[in-house]
Each structure stands twice: as C-alpha cells, then as structure tokens.
C-alpha atoms as a PDB file:
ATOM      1  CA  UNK A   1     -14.865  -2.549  -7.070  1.00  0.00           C
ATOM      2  CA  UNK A   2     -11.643  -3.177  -9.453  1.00  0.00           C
ATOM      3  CA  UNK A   3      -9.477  -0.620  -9.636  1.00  0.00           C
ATOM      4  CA  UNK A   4      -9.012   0.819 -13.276  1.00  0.00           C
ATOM      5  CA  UNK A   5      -5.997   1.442 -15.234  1.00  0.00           C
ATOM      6  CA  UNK A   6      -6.153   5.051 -14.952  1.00  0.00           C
ATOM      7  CA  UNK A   7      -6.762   5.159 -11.241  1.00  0.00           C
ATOM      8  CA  UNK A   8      -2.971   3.956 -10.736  1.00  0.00           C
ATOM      9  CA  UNK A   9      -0.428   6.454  -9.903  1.00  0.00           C
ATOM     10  CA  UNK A  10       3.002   5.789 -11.370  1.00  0.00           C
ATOM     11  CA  UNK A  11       3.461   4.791  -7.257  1.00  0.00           C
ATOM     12  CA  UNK A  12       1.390   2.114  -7.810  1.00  0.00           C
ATOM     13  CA  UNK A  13       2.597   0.379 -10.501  1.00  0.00           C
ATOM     14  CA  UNK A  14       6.274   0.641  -9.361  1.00  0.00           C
ATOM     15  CA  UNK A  15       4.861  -0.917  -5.649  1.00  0.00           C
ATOM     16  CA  UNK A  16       2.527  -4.234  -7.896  1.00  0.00           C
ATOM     17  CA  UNK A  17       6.262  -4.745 -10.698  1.00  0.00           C
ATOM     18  CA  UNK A  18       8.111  -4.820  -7.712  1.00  0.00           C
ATOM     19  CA  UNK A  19       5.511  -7.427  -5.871  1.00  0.00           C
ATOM     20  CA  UNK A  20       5.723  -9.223  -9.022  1.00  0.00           C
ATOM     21  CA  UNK A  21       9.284  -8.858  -9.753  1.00  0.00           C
ATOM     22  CA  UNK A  22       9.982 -10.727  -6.011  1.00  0.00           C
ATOM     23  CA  UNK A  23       8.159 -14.158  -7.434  1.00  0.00           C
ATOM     24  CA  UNK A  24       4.575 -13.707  -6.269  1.00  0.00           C
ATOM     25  CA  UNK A  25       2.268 -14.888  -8.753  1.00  0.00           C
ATOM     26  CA  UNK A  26       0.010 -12.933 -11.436  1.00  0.00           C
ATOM     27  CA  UNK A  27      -3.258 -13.759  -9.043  1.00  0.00           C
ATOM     28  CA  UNK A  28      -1.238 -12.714  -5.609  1.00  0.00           C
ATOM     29  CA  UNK A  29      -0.478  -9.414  -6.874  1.00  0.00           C
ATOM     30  CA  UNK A  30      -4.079  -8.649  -8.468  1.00  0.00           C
ATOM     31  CA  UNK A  31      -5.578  -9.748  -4.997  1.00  0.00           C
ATOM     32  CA  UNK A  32      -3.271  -7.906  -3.011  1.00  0.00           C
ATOM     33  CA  UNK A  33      -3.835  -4.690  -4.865  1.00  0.00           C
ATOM     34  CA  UNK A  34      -7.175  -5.329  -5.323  1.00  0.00           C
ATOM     35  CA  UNK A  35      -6.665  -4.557  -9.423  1.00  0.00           C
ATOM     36  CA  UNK A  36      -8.390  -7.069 -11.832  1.00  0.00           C
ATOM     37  CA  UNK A  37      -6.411  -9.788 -12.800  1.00  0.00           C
ATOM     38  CA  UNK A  38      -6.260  -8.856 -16.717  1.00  0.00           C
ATOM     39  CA  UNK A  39      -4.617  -5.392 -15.331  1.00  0.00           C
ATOM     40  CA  UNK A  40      -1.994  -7.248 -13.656  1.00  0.00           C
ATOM     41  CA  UNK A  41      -1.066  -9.504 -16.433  1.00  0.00           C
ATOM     42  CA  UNK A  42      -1.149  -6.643 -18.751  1.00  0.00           C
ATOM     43  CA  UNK A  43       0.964  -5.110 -15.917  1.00  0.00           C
ATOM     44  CA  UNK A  44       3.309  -8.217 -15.691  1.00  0.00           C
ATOM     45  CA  UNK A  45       3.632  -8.714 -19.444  1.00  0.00           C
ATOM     46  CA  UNK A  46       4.835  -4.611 -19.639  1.00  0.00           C
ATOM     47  CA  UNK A  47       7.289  -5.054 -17.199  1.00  0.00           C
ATOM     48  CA  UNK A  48       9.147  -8.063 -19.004  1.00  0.00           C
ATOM     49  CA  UNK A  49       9.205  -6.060 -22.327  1.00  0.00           C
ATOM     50  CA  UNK A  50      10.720  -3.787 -20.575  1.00  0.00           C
ATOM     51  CA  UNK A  51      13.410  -6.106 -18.856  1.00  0.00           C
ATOM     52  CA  UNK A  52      13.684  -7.723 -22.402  1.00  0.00           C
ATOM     53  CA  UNK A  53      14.113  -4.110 -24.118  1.00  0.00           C
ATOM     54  CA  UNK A  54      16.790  -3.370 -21.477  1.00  0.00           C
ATOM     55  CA  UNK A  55      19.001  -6.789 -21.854  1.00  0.00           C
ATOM     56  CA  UNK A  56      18.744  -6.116 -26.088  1.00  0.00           C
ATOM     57  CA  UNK A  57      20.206  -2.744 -25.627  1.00  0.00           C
ATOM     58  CA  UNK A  58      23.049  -4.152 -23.051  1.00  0.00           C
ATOM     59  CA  UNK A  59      23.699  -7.519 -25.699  1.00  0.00           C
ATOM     60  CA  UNK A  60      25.089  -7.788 -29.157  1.00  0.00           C
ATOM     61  CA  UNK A  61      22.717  -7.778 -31.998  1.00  0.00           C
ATOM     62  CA  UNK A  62      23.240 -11.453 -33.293  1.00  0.00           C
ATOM     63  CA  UNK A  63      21.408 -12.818 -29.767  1.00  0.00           C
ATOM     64  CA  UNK A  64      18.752 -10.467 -30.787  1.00  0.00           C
ATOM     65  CA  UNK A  65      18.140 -11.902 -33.994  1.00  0.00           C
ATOM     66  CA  UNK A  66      18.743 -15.551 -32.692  1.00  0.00           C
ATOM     67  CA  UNK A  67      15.930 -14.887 -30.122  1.00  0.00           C
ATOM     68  CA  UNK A  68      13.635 -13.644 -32.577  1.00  0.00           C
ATOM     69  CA  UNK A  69      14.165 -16.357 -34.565  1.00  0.00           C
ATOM     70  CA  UNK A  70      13.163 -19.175 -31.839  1.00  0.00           C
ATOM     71  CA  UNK A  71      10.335 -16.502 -30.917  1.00  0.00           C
END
C-alpha cells in the first residue's frame, strides 16, 4: 500500500527533500519511504522550484530573464 499525498505530515516531506537533496535518486527515496514514485517526483520537482524561487529572489533580474529565455 502507497502512501498518499495527504497521509504526509509536513515531517515527512522535510525527512524524503532532505533524502533527495543529499543525491539519492528519485526511485531510492520513493522505495525508502515507501511513497509511489510519481509522489516523489512531484515531491522532487517542488523542491527545485522552490530552490529556483529562492536563488531568483537572491539574483538580479537580467539572469532571470536570460534563464527564461534558454528555458
């Protein structure tokens, strides 16, 4: 039995970004947490918005825009 979304505590999620966050893969984490592995990518992909969001508001805007541009 996967467990859903909504069945992780804020806990949780900190403990499986910071699994990810030290370089174990997508399918490492999901096993180890025994979460489905679309959870954990959604997870994954979340967490490096976030460290994106968090290096725009630290950098000028023109890197910004470059970025999007090559995006």
């Amino acid at each position: 039995e996967m467990v859903k979304e909504r069945e992780l505590s804020q806990e949780d999620l900190t403990k499986i970004q910071k699994a990810m966050l030290s370089g174990k893969t997508i399918f490492q984490t999901a096993s180890d947490f025994g979460i489905d592995f679309e959870l954990a990518l959604k997870i994954f992909n979340n967490l490096h918005k976030e460290k994106w969001k968090n290096i725009k508001d630290t950098e000028n805007q023109e890197t910004i825009e470059e970025f999007s541009l090559i995006r």
